[in-house]
Protein backbone atom coordinates (compact mmCIF):
# COMPACT_ATOMS: atom_id res chain seq x y z
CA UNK A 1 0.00 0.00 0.00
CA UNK A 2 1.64 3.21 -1.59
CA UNK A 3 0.47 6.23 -2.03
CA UNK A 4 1.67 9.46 -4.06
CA UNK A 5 1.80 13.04 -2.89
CA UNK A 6 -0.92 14.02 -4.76
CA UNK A 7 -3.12 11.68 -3.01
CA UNK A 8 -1.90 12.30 0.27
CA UNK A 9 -2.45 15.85 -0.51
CA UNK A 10 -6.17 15.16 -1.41
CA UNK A 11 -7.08 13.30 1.45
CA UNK A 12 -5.59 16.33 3.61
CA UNK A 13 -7.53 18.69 1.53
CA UNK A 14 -10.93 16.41 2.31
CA UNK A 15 -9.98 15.88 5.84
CA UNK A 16 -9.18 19.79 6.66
CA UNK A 17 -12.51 20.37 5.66
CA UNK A 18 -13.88 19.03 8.69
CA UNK A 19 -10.95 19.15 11.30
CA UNK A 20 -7.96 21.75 11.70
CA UNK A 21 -4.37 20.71 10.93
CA UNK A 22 -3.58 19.22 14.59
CA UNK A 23 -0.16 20.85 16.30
CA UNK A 24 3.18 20.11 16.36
CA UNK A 25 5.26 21.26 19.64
CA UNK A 26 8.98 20.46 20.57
CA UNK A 27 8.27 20.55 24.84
CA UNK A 28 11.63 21.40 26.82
CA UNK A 29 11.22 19.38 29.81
CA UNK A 30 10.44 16.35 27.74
CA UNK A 31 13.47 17.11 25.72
CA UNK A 32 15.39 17.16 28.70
CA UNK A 33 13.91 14.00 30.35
CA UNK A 34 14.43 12.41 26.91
CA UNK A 35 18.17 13.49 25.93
CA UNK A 36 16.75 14.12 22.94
CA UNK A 37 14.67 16.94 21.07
CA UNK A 38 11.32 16.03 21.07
CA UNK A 39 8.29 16.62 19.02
CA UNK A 40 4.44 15.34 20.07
CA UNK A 41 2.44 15.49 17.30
CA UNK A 42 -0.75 16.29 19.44
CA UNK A 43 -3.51 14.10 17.60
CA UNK A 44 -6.11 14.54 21.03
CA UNK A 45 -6.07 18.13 20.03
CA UNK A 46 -9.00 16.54 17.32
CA UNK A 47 -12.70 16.79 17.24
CA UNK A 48 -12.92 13.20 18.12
CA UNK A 49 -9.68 13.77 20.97
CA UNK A 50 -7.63 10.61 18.97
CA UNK A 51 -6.15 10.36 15.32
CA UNK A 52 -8.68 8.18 14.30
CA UNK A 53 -10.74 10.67 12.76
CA UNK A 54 -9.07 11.20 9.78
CA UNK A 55 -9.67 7.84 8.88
CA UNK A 56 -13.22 8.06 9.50
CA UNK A 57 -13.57 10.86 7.31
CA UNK A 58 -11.51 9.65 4.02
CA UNK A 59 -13.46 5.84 4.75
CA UNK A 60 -16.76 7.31 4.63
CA UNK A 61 -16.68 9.75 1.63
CA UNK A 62 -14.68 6.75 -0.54
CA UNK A 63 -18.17 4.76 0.50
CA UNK A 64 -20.99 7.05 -0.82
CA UNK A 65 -18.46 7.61 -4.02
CA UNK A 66 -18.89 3.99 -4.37
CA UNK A 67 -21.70 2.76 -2.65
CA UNK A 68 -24.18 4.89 -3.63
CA UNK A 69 -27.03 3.12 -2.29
CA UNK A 70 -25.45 1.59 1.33
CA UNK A 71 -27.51 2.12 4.34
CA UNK A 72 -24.86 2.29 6.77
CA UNK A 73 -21.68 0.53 8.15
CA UNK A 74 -20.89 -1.77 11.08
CA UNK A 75 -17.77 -2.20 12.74
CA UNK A 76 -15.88 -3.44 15.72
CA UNK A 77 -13.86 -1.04 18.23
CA UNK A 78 -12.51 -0.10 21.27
CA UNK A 79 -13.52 3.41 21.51
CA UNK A 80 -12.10 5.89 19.37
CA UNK A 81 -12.35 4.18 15.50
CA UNK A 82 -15.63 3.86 16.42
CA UNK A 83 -15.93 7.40 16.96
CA UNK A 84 -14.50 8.17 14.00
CA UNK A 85 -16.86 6.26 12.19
CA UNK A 86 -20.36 6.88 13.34
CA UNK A 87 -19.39 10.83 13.21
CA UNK A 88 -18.91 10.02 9.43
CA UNK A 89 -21.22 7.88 9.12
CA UNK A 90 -23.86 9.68 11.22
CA UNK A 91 -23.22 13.14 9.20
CA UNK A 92 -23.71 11.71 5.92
CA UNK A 93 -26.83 9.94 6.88
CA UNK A 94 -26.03 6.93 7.19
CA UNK A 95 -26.68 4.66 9.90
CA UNK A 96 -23.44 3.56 12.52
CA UNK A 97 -23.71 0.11 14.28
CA UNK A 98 -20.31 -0.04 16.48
CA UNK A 99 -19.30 -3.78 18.52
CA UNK A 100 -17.39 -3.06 21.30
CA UNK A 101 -16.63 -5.72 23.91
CA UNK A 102 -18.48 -6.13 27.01
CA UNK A 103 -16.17 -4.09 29.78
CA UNK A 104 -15.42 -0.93 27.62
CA UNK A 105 -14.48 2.19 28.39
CA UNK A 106 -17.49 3.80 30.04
CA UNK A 107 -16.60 7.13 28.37
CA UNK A 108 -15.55 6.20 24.96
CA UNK A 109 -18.78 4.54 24.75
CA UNK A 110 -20.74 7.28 25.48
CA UNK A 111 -18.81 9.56 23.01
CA UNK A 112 -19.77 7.16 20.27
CA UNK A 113 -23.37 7.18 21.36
CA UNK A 114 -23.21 10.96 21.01
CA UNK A 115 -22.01 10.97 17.76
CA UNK A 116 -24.58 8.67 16.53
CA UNK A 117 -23.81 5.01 17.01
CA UNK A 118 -25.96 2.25 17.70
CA UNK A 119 -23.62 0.71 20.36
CA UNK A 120 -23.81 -3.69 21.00
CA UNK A 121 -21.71 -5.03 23.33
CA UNK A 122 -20.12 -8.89 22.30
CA UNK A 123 -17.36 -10.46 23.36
CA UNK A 124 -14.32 -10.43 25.85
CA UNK A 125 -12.20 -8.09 23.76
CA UNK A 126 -11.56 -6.44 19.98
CA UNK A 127 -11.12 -8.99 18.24
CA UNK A 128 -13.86 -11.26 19.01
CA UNK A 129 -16.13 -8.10 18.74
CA UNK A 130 -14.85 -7.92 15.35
CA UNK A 131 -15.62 -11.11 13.91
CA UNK A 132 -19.31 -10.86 15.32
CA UNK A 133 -19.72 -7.53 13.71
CA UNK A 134 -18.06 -8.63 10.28
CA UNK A 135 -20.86 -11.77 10.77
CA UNK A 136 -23.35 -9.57 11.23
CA UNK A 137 -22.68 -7.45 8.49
CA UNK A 138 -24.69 -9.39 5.78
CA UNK A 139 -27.50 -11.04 7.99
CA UNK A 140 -28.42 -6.61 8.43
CA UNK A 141 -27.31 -5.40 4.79
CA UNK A 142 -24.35 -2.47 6.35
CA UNK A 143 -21.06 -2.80 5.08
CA UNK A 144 -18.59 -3.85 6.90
CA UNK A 145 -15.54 -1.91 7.93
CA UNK A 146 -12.54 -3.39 8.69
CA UNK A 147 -9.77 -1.91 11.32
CA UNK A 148 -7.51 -1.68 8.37
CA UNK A 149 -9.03 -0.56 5.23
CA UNK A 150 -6.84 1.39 2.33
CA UNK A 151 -8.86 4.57 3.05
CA UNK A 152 -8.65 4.31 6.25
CA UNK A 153 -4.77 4.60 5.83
CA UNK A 154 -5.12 7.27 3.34
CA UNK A 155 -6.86 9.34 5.66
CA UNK A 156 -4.85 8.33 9.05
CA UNK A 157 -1.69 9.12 6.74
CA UNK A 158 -2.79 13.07 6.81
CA UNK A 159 -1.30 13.42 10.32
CA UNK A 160 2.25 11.97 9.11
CA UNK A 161 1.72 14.40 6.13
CA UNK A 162 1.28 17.56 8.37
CA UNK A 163 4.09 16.48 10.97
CA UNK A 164 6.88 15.81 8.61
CA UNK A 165 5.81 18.56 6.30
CA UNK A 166 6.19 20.97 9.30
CA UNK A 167 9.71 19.25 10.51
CA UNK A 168 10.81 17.05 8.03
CA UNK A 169 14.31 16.59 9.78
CA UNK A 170 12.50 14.05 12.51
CA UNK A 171 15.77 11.55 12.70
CA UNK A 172 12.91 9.39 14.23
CA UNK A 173 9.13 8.82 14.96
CA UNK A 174 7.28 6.69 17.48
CA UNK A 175 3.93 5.18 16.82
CA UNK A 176 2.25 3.35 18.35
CA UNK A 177 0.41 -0.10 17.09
CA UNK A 178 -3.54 -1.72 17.21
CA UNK A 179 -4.55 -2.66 14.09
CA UNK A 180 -1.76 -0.66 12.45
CA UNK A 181 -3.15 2.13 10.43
CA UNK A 182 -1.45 5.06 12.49
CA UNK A 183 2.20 3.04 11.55
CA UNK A 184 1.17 2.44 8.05
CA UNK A 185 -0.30 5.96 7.40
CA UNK A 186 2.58 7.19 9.08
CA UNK A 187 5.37 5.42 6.75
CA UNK A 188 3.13 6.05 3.57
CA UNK A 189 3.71 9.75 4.56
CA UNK A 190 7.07 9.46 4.92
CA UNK A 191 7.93 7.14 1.72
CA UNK A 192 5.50 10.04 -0.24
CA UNK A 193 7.57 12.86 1.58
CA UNK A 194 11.12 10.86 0.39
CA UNK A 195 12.24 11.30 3.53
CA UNK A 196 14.63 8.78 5.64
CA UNK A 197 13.28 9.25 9.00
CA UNK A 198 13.22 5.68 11.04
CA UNK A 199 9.64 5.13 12.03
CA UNK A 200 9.45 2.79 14.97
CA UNK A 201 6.29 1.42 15.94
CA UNK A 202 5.34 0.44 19.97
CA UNK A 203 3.42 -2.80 21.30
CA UNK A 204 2.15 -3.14 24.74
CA UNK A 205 4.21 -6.29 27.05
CA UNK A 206 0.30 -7.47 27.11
CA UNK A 207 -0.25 -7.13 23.78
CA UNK A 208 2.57 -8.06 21.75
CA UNK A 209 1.19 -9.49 18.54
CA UNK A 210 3.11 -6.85 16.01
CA UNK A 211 5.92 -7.74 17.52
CA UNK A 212 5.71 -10.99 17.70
CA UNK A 213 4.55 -11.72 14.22
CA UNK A 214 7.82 -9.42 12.68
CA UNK A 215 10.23 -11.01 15.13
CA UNK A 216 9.13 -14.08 13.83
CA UNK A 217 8.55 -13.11 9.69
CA UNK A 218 4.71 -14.18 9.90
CA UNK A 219 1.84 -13.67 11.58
CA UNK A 220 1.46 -14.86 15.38
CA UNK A 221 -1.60 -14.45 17.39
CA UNK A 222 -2.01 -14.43 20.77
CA UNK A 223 -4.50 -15.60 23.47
CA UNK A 224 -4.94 -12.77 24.99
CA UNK A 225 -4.40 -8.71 24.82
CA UNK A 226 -4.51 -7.38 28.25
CA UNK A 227 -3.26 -3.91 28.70
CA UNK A 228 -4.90 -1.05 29.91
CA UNK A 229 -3.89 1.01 26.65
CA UNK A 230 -6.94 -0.75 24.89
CA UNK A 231 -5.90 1.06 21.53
CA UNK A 232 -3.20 -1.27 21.45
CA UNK A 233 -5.02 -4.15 22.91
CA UNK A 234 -5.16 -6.75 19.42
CA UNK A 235 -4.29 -10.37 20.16
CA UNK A 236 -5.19 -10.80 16.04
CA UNK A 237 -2.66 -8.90 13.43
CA UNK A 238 -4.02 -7.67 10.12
CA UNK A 239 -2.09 -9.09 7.58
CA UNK A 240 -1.67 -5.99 5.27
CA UNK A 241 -0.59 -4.09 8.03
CA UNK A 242 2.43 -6.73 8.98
CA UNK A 243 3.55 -6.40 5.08
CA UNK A 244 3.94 -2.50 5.41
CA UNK A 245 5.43 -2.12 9.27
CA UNK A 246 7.58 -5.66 9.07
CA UNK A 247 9.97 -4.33 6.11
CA UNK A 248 9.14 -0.57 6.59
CA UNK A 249 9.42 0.25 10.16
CA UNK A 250 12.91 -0.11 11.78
CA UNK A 251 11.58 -1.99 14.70
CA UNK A 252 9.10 -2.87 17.25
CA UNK A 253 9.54 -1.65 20.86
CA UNK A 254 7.19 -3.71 23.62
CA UNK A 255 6.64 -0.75 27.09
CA UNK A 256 5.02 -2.44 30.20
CA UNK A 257 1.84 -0.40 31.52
CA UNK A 258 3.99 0.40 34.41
CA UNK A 259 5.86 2.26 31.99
CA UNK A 260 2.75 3.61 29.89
CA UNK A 261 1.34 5.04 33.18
CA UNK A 262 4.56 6.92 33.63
CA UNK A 263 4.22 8.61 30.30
CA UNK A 264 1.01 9.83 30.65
CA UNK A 265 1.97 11.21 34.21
CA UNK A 266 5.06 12.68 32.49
CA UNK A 267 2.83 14.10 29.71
CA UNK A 268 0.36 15.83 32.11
CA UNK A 269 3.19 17.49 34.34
CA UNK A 270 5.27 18.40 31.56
CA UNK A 271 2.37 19.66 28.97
CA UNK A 272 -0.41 19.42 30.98
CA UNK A 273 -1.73 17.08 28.14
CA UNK A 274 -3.83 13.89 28.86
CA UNK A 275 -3.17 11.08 27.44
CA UNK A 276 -4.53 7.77 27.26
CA UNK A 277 -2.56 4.90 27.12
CA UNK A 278 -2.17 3.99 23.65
CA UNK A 279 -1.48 8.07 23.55
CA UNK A 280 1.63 7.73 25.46
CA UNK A 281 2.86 4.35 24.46
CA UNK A 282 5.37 6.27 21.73
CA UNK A 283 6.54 8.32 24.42
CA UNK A 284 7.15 5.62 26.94
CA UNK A 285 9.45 3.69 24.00
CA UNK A 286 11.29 6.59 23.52
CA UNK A 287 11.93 6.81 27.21
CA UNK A 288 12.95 3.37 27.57
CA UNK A 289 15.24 3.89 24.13
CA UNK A 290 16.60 7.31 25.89
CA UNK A 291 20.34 6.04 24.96
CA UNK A 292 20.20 4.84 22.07
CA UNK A 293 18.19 8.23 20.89
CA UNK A 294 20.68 10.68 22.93
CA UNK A 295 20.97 13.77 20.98
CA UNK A 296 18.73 13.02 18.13
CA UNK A 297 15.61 14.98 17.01
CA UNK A 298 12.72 12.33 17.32
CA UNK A 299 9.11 12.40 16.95
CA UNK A 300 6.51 10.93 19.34
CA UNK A 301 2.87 10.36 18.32
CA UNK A 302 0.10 11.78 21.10
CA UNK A 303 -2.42 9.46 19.40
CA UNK A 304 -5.34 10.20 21.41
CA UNK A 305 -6.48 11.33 24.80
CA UNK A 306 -9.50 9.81 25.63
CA UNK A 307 -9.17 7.78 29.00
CA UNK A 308 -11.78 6.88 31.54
CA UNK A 309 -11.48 9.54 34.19
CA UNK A 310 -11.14 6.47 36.74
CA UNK A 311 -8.46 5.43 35.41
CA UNK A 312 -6.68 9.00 34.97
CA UNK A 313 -7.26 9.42 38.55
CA UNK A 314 -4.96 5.99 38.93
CA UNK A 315 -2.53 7.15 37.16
CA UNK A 316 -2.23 10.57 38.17
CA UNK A 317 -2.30 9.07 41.82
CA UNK A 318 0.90 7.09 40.99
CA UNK A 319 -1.05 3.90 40.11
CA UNK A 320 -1.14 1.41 37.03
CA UNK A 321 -4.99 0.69 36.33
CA UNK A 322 -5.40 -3.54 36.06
CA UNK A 323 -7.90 -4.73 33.79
């Protein structure tokens, strides 16, 4: 999955039409904790506080290009693709069924009620959400959306498009991994941009199925995903995704959610950012890389904000939330 910068380009014009350019900020006392210069592309600065609603956007105007006559779409998520989605969806009048399993964040839940879903609860986590919504999909007549979907990449790839347009001398860029459309989107940017900056994508120690799979040179699932950073909770890796982040990305750091809580602490007293945990996974690898990164100029993706106040309380309090 390539794209040019032309088509890049047009899925930032179509995305900007409905959601600012996010920011860019180098922050001085995470440079210092870091040993490093450090960027945070800020991604919960979004309508949707989380990177997935570019994605969203590009998915659902490609779908009434070419579906003319689709009622609506159905998909599986842990909180934020889903709001992506049934904004969309929901704007272009079309109907939004979302699968989420049963335990999900209170709050993202009722964010993607307020933008319009129809919100079923199956399952123990993601991915066996996912296969009952992609079985439901034809019993009900909605199309089904995968978590990793060409225009879904197209439009996630507008964020790597804005960052390394507005400092293209990143020596590095962290990014975190789900399903794999934030790495993806992020390389395609780069490879458009012909630029060499390493992209290195982040697992969680409880969720370690990207890293597994390119350690090993093929896919390897896992029996469970437990990690309170549910964006990165996937026990099940997308196949497409693996062939773009196995030969593209430079490597695949695993951060305990020991670790993860630290970065969001780090983020809040530093920036006075929240993050949630998949947010500050890419920070946390840096940290944990802060040798091997010593005096470089690296990039750190903010991928979304939106945790369960709960659990920021935890974490703010000095605690790791257990799930």
């Amino acid at each position: 999955m390539q794209f040019t910068q032309a088509e890049l380009e047009a899925a930032a014009a179509l995305v900007h039409s409905q959601m600012s350019p996010t920011p860019q900020y180098a922050w001085p006392q995470l440079s210092e904790r870091a040993g490093c210069e450090v960027w945070v592309k800020h991604e919960n600065h979004g309508p949707t506080g989380a990177f997935k609603i570019r994605g969203g956007i590009a998915f659902i105007d490609w779908l009434r290009r070419t579906q003319p006559d689709c009622p609506g779409i159905i998909t599986a998520t842990r909180g934020n693709h889903g709001q992506s989605l049934a904004r969309a969806a929901t704007a272009a009048g079309l109907r939004a069924v979302i699968y989420v399993p049963r335990g999900n964040s209170v709050e993202k839940n009722a964010a993607m009620r307020a933008f319009g879903a129809e919100l079923r609860e199956h399952g123990d986590d993601f991915d066996a959400a996912r296969e009952e919504a992609m079985r439901a999909s034809e019993a009900e007549g909605l199309f089904p959306v995968p978590p990793f979907h060409t225009e879904l990449v197209r439009g996630v790839a507008t964020y790597g498009l804005e960052f390394l347009r507005a400092v293209p001398d990143l020596d590095a860029v962290y990014v975190p991994i789900g399903c794999g459309s934030g790495i993806c989107g992020t390389i395609a940017a780069r490879d458009a941009l012909g630029l060499r900056t390493e992209v290195i994508g982040v697992v969680s120690d409880g969720a370690q199925t990207a890293k597994l799979s390119v350690d090993a040179g093929r896919l390897i699932p896992t029996d469970t995903a437990r990690t309170f950073a549910d964006g990165m909770a996937v026990r099940v890796p997308v196949q497409a995704a693996f062939d773009i982040y196995s030969t593209k990305a430079s490597r695949i750091v695993s951060v305990s959610d020991a670790e993860v809580a630290e970065a969001i602490r780090i983020y809040f007293r530093d920036t006075h950012n929240i993050a949630e945990g998949a947010g500050a996974a890419a920070l946390a690898a840096l940290l944990q890389e802060r040798e091997r990164m010593a005096g470089r100029k690296v990039g750190v993706i903010l991928s979304g904000g939106n945790i369960d106040t709960d659990w920021a309380v935890t974490v703010l309090s000095g605690g790791v939330p257990r799930v």
